[in-house]
C-alpha atoms as a PDB file:
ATOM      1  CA  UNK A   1       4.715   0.636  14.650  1.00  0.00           C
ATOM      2  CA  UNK A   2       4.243  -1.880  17.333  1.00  0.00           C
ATOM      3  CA  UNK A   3       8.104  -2.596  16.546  1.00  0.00           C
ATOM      4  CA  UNK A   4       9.135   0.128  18.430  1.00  0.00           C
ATOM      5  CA  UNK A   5      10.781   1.538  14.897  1.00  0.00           C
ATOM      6  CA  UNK A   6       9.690   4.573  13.277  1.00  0.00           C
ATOM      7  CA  UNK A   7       8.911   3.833   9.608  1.00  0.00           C
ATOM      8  CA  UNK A   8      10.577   7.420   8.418  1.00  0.00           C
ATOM      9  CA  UNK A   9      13.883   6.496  10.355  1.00  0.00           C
ATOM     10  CA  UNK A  10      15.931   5.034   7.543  1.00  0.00           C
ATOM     11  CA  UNK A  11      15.071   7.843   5.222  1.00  0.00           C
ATOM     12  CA  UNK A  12      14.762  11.296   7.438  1.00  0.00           C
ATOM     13  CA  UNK A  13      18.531  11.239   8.644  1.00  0.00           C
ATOM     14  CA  UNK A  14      19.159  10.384   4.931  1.00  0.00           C
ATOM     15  CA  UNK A  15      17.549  13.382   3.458  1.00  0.00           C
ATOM     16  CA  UNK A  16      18.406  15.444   6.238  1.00  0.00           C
ATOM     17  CA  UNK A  17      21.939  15.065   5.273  1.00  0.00           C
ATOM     18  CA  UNK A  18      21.376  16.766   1.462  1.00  0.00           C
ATOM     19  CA  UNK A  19      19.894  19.422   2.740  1.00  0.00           C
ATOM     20  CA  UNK A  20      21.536  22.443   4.689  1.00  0.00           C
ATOM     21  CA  UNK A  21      19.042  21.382   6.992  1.00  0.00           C
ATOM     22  CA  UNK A  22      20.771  24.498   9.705  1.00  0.00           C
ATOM     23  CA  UNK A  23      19.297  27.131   8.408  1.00  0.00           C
ATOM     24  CA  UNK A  24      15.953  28.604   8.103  1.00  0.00           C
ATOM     25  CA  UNK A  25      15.108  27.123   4.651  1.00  0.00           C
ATOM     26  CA  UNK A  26      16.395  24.044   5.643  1.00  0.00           C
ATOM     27  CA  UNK A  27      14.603  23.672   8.628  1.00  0.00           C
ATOM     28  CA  UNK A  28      11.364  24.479   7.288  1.00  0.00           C
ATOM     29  CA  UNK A  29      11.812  21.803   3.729  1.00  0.00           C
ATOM     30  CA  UNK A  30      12.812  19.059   6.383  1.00  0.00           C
ATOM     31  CA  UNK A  31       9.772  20.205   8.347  1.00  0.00           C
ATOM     32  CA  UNK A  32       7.399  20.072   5.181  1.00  0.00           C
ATOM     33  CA  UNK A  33       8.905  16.260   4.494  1.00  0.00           C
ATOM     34  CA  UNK A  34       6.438  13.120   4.713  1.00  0.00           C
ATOM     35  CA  UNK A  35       7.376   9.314   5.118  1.00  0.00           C
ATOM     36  CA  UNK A  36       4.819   6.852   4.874  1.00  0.00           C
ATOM     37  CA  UNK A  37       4.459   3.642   5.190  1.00  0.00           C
ATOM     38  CA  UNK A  38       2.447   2.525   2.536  1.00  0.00           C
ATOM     39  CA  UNK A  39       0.409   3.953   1.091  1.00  0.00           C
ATOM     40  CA  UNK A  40      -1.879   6.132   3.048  1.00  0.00           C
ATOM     41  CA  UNK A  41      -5.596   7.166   2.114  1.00  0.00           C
ATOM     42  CA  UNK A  42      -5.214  10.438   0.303  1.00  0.00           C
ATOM     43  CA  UNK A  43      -3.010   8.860  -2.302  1.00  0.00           C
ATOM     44  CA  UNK A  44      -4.019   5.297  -3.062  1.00  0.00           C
ATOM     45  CA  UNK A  45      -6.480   6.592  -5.189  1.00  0.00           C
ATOM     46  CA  UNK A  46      -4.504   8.480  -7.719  1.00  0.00           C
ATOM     47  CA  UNK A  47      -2.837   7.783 -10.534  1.00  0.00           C
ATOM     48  CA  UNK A  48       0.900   6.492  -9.973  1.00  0.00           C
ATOM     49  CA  UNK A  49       3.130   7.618 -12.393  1.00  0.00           C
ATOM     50  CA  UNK A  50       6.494   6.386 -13.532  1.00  0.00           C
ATOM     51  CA  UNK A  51       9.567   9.139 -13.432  1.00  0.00           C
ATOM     52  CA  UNK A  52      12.024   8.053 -16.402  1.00  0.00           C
ATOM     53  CA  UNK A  53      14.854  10.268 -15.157  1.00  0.00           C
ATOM     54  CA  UNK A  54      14.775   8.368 -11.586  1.00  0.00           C
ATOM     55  CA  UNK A  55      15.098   5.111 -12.493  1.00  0.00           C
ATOM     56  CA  UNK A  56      17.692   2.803 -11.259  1.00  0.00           C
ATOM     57  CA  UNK A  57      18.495   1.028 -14.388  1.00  0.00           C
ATOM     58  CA  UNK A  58      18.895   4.531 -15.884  1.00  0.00           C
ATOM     59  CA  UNK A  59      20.876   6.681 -13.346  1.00  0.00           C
ATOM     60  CA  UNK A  60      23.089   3.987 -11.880  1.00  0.00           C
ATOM     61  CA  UNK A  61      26.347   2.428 -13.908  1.00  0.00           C
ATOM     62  CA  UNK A  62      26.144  -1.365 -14.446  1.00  0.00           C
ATOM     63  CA  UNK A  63      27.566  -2.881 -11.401  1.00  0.00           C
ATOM     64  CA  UNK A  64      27.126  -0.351  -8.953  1.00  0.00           C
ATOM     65  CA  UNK A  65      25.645  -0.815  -5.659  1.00  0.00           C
ATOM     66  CA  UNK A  66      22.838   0.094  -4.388  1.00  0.00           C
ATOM     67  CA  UNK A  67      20.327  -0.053  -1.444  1.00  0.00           C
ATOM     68  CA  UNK A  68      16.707  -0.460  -0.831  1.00  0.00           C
ATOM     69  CA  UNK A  69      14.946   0.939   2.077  1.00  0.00           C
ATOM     70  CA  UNK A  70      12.982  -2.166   3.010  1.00  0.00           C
ATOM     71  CA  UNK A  71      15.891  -4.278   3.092  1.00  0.00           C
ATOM     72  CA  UNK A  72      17.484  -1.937   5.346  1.00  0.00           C
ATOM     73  CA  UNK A  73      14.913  -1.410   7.208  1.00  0.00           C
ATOM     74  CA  UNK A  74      14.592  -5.261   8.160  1.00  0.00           C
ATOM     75  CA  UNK A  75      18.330  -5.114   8.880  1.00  0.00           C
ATOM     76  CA  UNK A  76      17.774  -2.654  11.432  1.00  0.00           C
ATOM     77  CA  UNK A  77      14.370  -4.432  12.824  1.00  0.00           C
ATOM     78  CA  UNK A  78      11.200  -3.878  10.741  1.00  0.00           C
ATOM     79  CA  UNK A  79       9.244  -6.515  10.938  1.00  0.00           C
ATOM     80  CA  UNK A  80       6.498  -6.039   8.358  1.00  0.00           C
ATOM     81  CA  UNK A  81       8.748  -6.739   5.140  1.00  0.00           C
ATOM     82  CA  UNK A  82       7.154 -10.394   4.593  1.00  0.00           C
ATOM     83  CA  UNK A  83       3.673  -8.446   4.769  1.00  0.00           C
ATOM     84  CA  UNK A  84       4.746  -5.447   2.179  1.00  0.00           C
ATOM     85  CA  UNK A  85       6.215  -8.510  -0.443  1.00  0.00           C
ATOM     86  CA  UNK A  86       2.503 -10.074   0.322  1.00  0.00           C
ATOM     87  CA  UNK A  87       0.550  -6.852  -0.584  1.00  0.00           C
ATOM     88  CA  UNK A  88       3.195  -6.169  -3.194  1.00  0.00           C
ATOM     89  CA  UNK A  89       2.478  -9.045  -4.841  1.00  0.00           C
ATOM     90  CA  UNK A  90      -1.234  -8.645  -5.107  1.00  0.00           C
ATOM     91  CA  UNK A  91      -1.130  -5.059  -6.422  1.00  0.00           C
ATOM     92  CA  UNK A  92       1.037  -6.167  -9.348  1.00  0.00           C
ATOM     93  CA  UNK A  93      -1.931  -8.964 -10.353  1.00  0.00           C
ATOM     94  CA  UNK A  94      -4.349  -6.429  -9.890  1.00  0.00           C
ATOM     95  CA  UNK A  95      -2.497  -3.781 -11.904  1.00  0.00           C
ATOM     96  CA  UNK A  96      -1.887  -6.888 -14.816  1.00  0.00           C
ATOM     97  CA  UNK A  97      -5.297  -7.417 -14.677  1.00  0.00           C
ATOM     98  CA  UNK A  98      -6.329  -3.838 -15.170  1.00  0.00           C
ATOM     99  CA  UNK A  99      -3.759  -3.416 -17.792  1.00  0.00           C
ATOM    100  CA  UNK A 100      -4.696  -6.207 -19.955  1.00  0.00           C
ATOM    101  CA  UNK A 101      -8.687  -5.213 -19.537  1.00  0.00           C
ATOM    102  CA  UNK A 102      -7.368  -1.305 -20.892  1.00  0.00           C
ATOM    103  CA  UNK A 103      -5.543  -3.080 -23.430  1.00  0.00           C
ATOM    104  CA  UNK A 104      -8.362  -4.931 -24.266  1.00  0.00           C
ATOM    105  CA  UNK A 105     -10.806  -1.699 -24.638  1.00  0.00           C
ATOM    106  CA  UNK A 106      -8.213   0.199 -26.427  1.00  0.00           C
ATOM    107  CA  UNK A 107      -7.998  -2.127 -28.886  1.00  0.00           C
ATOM    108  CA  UNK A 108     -11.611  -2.032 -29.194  1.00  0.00           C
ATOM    109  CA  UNK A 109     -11.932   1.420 -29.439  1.00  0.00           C
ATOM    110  CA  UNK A 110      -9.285   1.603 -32.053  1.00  0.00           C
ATOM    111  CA  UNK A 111     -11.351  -1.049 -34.062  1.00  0.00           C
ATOM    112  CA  UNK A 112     -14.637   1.025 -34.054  1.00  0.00           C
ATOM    113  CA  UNK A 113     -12.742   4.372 -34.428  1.00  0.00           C
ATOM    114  CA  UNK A 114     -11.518   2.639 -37.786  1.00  0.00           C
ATOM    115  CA  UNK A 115     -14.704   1.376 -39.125  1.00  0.00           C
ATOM    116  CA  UNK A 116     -16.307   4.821 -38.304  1.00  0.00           C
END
């Protein structure tokens, strides 16, 4: 980053901390570990998928606190956050888009399927 901050910082220390990161094993899962910013080539193109057991409004009590890595990553001196809310943005219309289009064909599939 032309910010002079590494993307990963925030999280590595983080995770490195959780994991007994001294010995061998350790050494070699925090050696296996990527942090991207983004989303990076390989993965755009697959399917995202939602993980019910690691949601927020699921795993966290009403009322407890919690912290997102982009806000603390601007705290600390990231300055893309305004440009990742941008992009954000756009990728939800395009995914609403796309959904109501599937919705749209499922229906229509369900119709035929029915009358066949």
């Amino acid at each position: 980053l032309s910010s002079g901050i590494n993307a990963e910082w925030p999280l590595r220390p983080g995770i490195r901390g959780m994991i007994p990161h001294k010995t061998k094993r350790g050494m070699e899962a925090l050696n296996r570990l990527k942090v991207f910013e983004g989303i990076p080539p390989p993965y755009d193109k697959t399917k995202r998928m939602v993980v019910p057991s690691a949601l927020r409004v699921l795993r966290l009590k009403p009322g407890r606190k919690y912290a997102s890595i982009g806000r603390l990553s601007h705290e600390v001196g990231w300055k893309y956050r305004d440009v990742v809310e941008k992009l954000e943005e756009k990728r939800k219309e395009k995914s609403a888009a796309y959904f109501a289009a599937k919705k749209k064909l499922d229906a229509l599939r369900a119709k035929a399927e029915a009358t066949v």
